[in-house]
C-alpha atoms as a PDB file:
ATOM      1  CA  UNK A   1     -35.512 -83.242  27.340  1.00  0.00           C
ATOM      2  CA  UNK A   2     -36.024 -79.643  28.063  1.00  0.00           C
ATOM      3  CA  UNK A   3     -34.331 -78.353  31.216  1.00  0.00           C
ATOM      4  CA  UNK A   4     -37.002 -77.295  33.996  1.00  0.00           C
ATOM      5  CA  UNK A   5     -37.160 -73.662  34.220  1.00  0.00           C
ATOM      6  CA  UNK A   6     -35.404 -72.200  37.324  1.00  0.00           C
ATOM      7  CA  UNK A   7     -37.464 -71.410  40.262  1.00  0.00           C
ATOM      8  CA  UNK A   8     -37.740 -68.097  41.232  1.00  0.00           C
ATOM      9  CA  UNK A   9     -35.557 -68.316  44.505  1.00  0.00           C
ATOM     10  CA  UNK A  10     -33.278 -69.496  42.340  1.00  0.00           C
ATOM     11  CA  UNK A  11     -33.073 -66.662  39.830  1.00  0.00           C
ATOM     12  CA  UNK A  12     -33.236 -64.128  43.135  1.00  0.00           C
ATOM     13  CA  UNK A  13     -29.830 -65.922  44.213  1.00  0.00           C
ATOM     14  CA  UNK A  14     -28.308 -64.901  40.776  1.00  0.00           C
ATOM     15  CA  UNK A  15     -29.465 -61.376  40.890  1.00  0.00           C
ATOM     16  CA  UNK A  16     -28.076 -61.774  44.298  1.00  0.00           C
ATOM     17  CA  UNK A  17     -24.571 -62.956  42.952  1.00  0.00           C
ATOM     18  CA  UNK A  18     -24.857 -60.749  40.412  1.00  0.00           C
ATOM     19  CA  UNK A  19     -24.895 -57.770  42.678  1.00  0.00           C
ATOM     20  CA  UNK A  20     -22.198 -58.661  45.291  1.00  0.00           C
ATOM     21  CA  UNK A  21     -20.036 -58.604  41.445  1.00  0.00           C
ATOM     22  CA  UNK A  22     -21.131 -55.422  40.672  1.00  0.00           C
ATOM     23  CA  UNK A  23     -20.733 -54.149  44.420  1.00  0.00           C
ATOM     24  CA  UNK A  24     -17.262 -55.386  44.561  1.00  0.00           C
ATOM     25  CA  UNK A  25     -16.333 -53.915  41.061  1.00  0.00           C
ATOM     26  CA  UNK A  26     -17.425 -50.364  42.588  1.00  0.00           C
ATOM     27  CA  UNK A  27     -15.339 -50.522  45.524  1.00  0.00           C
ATOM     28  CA  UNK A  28     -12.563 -51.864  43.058  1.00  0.00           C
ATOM     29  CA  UNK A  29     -13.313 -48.863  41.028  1.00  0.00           C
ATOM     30  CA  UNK A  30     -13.388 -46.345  43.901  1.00  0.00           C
ATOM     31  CA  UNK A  31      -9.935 -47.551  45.195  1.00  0.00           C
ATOM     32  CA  UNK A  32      -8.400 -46.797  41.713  1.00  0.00           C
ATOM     33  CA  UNK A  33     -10.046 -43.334  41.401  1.00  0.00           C
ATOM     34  CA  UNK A  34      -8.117 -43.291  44.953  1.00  0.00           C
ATOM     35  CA  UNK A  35      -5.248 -44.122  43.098  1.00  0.00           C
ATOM     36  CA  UNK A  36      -5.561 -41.689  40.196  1.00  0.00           C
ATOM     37  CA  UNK A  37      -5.911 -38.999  42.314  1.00  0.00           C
ATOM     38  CA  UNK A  38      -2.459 -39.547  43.896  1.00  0.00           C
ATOM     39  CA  UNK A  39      -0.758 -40.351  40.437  1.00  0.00           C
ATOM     40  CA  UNK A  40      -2.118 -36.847  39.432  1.00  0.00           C
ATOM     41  CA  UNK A  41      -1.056 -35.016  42.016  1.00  0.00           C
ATOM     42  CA  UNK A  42      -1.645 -31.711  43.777  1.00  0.00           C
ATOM     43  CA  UNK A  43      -3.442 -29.279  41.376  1.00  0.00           C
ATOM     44  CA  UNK A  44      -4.740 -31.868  38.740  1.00  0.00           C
ATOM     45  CA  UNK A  45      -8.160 -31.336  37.690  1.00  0.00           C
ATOM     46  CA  UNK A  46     -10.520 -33.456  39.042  1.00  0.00           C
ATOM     47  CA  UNK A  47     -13.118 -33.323  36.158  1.00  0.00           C
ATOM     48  CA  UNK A  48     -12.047 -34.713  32.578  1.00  0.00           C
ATOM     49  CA  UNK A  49     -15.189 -34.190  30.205  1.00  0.00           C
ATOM     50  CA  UNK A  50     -13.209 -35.671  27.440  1.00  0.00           C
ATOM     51  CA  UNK A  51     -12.333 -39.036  29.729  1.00  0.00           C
ATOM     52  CA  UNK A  52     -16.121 -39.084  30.582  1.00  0.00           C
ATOM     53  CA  UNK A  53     -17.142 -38.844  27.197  1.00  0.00           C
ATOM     54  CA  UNK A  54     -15.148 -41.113  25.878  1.00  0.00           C
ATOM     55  CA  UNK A  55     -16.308 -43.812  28.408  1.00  0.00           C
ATOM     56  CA  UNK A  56     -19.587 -43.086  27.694  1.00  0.00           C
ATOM     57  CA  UNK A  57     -19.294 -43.613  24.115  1.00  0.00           C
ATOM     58  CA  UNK A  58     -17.118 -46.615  25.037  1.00  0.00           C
ATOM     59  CA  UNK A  59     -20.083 -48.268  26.932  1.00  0.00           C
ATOM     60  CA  UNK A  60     -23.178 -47.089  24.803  1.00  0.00           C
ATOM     61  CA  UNK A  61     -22.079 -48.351  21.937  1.00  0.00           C
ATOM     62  CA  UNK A  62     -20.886 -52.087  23.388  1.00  0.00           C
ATOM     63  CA  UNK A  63     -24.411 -52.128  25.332  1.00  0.00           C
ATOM     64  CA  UNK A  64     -27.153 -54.808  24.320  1.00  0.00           C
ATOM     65  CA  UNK A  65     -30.230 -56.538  25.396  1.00  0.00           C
ATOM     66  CA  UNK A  66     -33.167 -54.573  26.867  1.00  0.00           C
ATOM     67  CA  UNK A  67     -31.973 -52.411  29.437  1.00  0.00           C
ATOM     68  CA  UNK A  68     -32.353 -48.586  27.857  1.00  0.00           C
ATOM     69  CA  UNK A  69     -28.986 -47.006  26.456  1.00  0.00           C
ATOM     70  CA  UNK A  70     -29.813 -44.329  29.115  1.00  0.00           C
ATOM     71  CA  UNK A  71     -29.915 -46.110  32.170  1.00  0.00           C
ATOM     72  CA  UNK A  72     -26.683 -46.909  31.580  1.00  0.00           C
ATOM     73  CA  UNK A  73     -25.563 -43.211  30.584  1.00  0.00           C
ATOM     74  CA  UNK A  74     -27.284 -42.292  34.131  1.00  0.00           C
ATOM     75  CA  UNK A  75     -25.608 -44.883  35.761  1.00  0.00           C
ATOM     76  CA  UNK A  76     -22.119 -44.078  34.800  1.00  0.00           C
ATOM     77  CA  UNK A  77     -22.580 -40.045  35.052  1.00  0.00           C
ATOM     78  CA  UNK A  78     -23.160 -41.432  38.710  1.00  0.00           C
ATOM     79  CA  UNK A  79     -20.284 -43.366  39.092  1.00  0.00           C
ATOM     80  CA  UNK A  80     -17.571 -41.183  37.513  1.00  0.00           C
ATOM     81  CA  UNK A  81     -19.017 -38.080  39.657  1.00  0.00           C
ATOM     82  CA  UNK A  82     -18.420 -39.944  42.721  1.00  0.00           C
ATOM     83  CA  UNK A  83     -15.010 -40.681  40.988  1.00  0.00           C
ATOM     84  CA  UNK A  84     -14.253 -37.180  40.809  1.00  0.00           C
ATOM     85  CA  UNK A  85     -15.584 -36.407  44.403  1.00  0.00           C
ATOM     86  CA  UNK A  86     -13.357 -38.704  45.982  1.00  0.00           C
ATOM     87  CA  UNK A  87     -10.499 -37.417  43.775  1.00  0.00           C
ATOM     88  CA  UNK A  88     -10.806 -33.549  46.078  1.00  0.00           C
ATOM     89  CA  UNK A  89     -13.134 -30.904  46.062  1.00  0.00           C
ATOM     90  CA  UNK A  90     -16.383 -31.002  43.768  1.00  0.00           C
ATOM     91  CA  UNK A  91     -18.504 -28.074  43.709  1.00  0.00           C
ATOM     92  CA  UNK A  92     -20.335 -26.430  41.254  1.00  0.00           C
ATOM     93  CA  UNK A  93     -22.164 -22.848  40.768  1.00  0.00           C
ATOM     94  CA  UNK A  94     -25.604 -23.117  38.480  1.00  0.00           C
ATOM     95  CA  UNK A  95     -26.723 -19.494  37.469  1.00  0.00           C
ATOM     96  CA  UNK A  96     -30.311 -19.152  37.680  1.00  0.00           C
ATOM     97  CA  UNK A  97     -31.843 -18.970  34.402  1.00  0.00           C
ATOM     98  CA  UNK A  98     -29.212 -20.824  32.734  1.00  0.00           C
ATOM     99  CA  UNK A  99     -30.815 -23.475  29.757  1.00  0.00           C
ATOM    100  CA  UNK A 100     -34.764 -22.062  30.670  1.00  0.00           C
ATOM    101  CA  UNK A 101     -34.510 -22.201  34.112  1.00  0.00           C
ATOM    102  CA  UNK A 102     -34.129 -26.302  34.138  1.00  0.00           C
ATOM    103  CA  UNK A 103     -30.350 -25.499  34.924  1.00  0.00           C
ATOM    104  CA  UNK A 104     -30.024 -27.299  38.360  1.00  0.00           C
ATOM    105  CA  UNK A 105     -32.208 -30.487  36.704  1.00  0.00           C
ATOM    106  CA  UNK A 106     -29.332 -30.700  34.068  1.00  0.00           C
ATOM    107  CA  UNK A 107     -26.550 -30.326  36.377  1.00  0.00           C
ATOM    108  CA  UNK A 108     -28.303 -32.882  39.049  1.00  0.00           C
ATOM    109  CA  UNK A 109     -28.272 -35.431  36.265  1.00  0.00           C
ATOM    110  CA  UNK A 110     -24.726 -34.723  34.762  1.00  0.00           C
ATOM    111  CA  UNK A 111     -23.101 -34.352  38.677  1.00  0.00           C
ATOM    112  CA  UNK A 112     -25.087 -36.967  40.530  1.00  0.00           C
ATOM    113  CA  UNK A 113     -27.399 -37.003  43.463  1.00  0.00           C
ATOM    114  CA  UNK A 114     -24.582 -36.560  46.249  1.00  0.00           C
ATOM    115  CA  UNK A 115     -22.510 -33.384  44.321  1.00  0.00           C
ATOM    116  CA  UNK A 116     -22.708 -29.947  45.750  1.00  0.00           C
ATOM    117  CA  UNK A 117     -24.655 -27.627  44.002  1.00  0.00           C
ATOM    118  CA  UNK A 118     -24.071 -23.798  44.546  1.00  0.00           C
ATOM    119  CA  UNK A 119     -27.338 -21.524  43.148  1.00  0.00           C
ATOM    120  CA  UNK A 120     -26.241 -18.513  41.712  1.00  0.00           C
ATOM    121  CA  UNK A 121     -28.672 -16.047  40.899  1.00  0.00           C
ATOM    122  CA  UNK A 122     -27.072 -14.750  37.998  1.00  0.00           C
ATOM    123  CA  UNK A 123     -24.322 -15.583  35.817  1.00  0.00           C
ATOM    124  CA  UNK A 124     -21.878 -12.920  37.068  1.00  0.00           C
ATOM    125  CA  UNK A 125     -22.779 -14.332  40.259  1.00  0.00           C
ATOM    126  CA  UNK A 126     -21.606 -17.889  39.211  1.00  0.00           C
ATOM    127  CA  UNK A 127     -18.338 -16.778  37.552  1.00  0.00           C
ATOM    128  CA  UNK A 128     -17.296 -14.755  41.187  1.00  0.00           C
ATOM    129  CA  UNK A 129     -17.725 -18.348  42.659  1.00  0.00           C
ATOM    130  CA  UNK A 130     -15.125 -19.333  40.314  1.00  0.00           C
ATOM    131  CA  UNK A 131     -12.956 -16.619  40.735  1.00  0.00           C
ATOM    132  CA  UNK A 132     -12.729 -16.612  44.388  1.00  0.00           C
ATOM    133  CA  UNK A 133     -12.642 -20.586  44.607  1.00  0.00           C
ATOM    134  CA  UNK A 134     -16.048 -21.387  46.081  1.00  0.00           C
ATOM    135  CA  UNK A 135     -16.291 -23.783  43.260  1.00  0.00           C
ATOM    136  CA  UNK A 136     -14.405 -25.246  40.616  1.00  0.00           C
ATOM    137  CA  UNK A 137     -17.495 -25.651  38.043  1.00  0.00           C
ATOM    138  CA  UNK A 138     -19.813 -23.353  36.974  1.00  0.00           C
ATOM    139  CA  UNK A 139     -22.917 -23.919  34.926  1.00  0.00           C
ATOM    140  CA  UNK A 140     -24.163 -20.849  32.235  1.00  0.00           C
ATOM    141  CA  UNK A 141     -26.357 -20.507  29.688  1.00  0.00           C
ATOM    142  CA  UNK A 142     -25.790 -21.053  26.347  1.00  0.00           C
ATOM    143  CA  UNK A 143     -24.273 -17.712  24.535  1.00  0.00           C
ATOM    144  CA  UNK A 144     -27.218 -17.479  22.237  1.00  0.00           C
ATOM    145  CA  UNK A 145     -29.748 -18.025  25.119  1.00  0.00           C
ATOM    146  CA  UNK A 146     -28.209 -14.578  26.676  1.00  0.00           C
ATOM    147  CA  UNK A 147     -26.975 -12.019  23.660  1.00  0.00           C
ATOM    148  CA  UNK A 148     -26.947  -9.242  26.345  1.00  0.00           C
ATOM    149  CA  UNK A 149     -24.916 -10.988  28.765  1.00  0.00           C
ATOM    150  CA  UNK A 150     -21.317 -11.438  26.818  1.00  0.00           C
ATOM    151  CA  UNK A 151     -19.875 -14.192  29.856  1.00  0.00           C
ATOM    152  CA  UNK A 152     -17.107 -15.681  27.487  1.00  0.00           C
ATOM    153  CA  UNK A 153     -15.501 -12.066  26.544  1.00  0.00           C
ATOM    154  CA  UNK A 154     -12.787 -12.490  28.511  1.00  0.00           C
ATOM    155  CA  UNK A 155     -12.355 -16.115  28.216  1.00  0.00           C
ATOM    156  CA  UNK A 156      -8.669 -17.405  27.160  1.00  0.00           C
ATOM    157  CA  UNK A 157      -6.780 -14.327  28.643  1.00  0.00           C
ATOM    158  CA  UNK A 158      -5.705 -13.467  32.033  1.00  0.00           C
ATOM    159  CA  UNK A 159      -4.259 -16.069  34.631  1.00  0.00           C
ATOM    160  CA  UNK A 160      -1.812 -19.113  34.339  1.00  0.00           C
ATOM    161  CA  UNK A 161      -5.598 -20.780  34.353  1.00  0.00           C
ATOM    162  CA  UNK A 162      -7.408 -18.675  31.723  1.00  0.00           C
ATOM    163  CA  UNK A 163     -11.233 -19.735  31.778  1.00  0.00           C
ATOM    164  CA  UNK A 164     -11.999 -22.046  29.570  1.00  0.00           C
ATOM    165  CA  UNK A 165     -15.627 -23.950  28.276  1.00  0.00           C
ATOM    166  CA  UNK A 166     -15.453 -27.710  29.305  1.00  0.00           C
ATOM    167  CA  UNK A 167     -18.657 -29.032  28.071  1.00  0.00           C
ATOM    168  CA  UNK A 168     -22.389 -29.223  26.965  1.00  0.00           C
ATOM    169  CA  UNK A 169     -25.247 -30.814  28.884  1.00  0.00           C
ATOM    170  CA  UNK A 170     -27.071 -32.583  28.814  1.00  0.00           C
ATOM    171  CA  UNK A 171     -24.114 -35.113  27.375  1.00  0.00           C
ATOM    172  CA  UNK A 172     -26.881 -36.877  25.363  1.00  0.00           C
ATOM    173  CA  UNK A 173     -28.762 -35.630  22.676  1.00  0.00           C
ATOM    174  CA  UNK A 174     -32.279 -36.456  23.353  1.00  0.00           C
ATOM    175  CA  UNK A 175     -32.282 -36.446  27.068  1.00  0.00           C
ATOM    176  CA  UNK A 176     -33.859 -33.618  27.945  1.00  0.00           C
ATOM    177  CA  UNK A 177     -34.966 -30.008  26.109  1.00  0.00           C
ATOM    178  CA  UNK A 178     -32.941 -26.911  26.871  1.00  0.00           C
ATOM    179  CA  UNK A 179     -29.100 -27.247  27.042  1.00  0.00           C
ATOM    180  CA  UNK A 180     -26.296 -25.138  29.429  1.00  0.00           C
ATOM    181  CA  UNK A 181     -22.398 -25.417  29.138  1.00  0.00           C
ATOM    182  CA  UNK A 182     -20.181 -26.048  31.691  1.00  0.00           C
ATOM    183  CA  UNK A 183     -17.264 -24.078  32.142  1.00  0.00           C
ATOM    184  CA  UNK A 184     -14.023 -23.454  34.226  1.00  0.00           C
ATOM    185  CA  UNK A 185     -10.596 -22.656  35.406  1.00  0.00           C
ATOM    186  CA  UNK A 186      -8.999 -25.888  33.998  1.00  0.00           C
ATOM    187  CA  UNK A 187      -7.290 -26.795  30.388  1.00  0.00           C
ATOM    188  CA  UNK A 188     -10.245 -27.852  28.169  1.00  0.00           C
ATOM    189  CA  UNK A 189     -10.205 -31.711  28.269  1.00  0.00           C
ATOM    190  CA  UNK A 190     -10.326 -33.066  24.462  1.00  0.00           C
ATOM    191  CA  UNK A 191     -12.159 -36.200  23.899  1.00  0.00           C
ATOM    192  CA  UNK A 192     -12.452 -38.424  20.422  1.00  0.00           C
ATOM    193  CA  UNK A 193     -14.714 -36.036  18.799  1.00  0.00           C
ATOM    194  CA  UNK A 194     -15.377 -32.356  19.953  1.00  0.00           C
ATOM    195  CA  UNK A 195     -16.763 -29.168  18.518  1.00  0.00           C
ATOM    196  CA  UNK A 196     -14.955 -26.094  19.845  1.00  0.00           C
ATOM    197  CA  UNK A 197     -15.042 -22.135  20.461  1.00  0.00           C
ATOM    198  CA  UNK A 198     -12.959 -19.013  19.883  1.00  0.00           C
ATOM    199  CA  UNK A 199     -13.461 -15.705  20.568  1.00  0.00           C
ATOM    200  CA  UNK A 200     -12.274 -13.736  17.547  1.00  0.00           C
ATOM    201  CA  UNK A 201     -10.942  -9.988  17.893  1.00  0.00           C
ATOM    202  CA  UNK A 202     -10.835  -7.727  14.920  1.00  0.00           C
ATOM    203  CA  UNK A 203     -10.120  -3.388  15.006  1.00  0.00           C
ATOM    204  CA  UNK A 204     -12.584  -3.634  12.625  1.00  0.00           C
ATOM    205  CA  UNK A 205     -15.952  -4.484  12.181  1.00  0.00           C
ATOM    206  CA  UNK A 206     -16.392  -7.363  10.159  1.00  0.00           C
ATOM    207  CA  UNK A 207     -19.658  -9.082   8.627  1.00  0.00           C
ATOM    208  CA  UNK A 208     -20.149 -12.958   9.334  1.00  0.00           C
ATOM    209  CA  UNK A 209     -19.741 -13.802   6.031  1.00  0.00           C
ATOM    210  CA  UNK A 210     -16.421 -12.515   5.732  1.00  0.00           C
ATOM    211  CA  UNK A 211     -15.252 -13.725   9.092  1.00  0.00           C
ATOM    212  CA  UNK A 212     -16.371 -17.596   7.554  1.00  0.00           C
ATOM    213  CA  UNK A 213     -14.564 -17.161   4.785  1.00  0.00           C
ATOM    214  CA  UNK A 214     -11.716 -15.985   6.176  1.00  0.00           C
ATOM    215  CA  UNK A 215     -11.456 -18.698   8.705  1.00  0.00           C
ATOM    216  CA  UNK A 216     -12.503 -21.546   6.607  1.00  0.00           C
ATOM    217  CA  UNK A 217      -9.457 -20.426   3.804  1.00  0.00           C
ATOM    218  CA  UNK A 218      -7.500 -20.924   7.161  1.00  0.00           C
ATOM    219  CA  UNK A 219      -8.626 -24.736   7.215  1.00  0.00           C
ATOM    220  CA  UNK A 220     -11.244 -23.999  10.117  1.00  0.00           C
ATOM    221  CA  UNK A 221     -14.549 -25.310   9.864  1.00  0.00           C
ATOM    222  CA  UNK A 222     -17.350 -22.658  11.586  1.00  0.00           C
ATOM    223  CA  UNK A 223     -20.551 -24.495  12.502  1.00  0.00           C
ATOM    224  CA  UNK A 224     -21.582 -20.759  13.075  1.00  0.00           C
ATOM    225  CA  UNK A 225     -21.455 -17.569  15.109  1.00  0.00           C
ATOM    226  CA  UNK A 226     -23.254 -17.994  18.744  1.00  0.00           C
ATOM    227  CA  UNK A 227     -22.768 -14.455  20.106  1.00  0.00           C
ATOM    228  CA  UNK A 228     -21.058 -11.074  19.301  1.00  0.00           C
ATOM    229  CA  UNK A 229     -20.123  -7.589  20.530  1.00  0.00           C
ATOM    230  CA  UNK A 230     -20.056  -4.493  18.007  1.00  0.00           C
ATOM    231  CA  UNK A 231     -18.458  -1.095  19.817  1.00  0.00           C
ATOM    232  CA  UNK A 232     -18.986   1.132  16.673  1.00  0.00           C
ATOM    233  CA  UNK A 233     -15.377   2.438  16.163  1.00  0.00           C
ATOM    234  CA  UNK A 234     -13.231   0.307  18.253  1.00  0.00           C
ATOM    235  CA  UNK A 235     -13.998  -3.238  16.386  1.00  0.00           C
ATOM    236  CA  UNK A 236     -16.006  -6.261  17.068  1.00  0.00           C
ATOM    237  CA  UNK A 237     -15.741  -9.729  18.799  1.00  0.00           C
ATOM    238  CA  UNK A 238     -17.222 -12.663  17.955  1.00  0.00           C
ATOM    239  CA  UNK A 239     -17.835 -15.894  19.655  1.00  0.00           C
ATOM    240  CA  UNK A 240     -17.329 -18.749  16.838  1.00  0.00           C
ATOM    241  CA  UNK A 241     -18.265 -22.461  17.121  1.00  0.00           C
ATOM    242  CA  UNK A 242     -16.243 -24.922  15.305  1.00  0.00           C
ATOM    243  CA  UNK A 243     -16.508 -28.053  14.075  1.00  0.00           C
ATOM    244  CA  UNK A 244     -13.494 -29.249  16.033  1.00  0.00           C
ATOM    245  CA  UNK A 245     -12.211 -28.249  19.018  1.00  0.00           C
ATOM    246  CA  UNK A 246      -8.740 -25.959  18.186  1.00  0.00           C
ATOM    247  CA  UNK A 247      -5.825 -25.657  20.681  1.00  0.00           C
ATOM    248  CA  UNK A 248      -3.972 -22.813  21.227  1.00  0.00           C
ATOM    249  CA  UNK A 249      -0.792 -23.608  19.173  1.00  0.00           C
ATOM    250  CA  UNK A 250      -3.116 -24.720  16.186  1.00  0.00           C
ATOM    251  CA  UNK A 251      -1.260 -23.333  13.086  1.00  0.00           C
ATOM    252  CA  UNK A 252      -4.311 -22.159  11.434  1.00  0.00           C
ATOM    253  CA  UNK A 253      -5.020 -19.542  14.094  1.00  0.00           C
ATOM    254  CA  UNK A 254      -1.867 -17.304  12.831  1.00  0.00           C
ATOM    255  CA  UNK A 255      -3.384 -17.828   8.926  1.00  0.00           C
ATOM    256  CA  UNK A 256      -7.052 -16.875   9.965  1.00  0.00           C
ATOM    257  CA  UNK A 257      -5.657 -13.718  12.095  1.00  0.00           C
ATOM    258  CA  UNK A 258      -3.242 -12.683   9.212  1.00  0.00           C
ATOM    259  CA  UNK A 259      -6.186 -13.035   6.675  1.00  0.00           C
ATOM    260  CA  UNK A 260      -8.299 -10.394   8.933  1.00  0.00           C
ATOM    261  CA  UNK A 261      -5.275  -7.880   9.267  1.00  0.00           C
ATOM    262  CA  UNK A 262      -3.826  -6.165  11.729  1.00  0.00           C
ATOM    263  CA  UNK A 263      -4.362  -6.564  15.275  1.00  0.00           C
ATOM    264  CA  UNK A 264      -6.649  -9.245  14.844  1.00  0.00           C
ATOM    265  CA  UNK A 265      -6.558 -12.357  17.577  1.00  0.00           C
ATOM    266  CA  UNK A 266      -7.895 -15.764  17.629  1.00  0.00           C
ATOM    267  CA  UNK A 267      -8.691 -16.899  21.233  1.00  0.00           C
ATOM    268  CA  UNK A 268      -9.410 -20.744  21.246  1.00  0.00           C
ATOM    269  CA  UNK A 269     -11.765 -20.899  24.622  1.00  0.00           C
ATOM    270  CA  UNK A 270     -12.555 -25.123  24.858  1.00  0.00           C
ATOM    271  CA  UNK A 271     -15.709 -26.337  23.442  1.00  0.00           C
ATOM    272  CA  UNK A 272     -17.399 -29.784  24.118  1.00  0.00           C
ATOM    273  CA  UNK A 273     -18.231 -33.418  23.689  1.00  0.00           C
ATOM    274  CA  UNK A 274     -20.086 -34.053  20.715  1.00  0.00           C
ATOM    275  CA  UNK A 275     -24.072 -34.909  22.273  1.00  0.00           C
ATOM    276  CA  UNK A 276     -24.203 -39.099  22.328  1.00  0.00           C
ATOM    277  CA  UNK A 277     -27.002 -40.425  20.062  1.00  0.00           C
ATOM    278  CA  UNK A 278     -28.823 -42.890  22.262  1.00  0.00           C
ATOM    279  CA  UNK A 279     -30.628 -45.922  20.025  1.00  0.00           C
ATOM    280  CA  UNK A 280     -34.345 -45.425  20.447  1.00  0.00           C
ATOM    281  CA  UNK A 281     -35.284 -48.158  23.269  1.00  0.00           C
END
């Protein structure tokens, strides 16, 4: 015989079980972030946009059954915020503007409902908050949103804790329209797959086409050239993206900056998560 369905107050006092299990695993979860934050010490970073990435990979891609691949994205960008919160100080500076205005939206998503966000009304504005400490994130635009505002130019020099880029949002792909990057005074935090950036210094100008060529001979893979700054007589920089995210020691560097001569320098700068593909729901 076929087993009577269950009553409704019955299937309430599952979902009620249910969520005392999920209740207790957050409190579980909070007590470790607790404990992370003590293992790391005093001056660890409290936001890891590789970590998060990876989790969120992680968890998309075991999901199933009907709930949407982005509830669960929203869910966990949630949790691991709070994670960082409780972990020390969490505050970020949005410039105005930044991804076509929709900035603060993006940020509210990626940061969660409780994080503080600072409103800067320009980007110069946002990397002062930065500099004097008033935050420890700061959202921009994208470098091709902004050609006349050069923000990464000094990226990757200065400081013990150069600046460096961190990541993209939205984290997903098809999310929302418009996009901003998140950057900041921490090492950039590599995940399983990442593209990256470098700001490239030549005493020359140099075309595009040469700078790819020299830098893929190198081994580096350009996805393409977001920004640049031509002084007519004193040389050029150029933002590049990468296909990969390149550290600092990378061997390839020294090749690319020998291949465009003298007084040329490669400046890895971070770069970001590659954007999750969510299943269509």
């Amino acid at each position: 015989m076929t087993e009577p369905s269950k009553s409704l107050d019955e299937l309430r006092r599952e979902i009620d079980a249910l969520d005392d299990s999920i209740h207790d695993a957050l409190i579980a979860r909070s007590e470790i972030s607790l404990a992370v934050r003590a293992s790391k010490g005093p001056g660890g970073p409290t936001f890891r946009a590789g970590r998060e990435a990876d989790v969120l990979r992680r968890l998309v891609a075991r999901h199933r059954g009907r709930l949407p691949h982005l509830v669960i994205v929203q869910l966990w960008r949630e949790i691991m915020s709070a994670s960082s919160r409780l972990q020390g100080p969490f505050t970020v500076a949005v410039a105005a503007g930044a991804a076509g205005g929709a900035a603060l939206d993006l940020a509210r998503d990626h940061f969660g409902a409780l994080t503080t966000l600072q409103q800067a009304s320009s980007i110069a504005q946002a990397m002062n908050a930065l500099a004097e400490e008033r935050a420890i994130l700061a959202v921009v635009p994208l470098p091709e949103d902004v050609p006349d505002e050069p923000w990464w130019r000094g990226f990757g020099l200065g400081s013990s804790r150069p600046l460096n880029i961190l990541s993209r949002i939205p984290i997903t792909a098809n999310l929302r329209s418009g996009a901003a990057l998140i950057v900041g005074r921490q090492p950039f935090d590599a995940s399983s797959a990442d593209h990256g950036f470098a700001v490239v210094e030549t005493r020359d100008e140099i075309s595009q086409a040469r700078l790819r060529t020299s830098l893929e001979k190198a081994g580096l893979r350009v996805i393409g050239f977001p920004a640049a700054i031509d002084d007519p007589g004193a040389g050029s920089l150029q933002l590049v993206e990468f296909l990969e995210a390149v550290a600092p020691t990378d061997p390839r560097l020294a090749v690319a900056a020998e291949t465009l001569g003298s007084g040329s320098q490669l400046r890895p700068i971070g770069g970001y998560a590659v954007p999750l593909e969510l299943p269509r729901s």
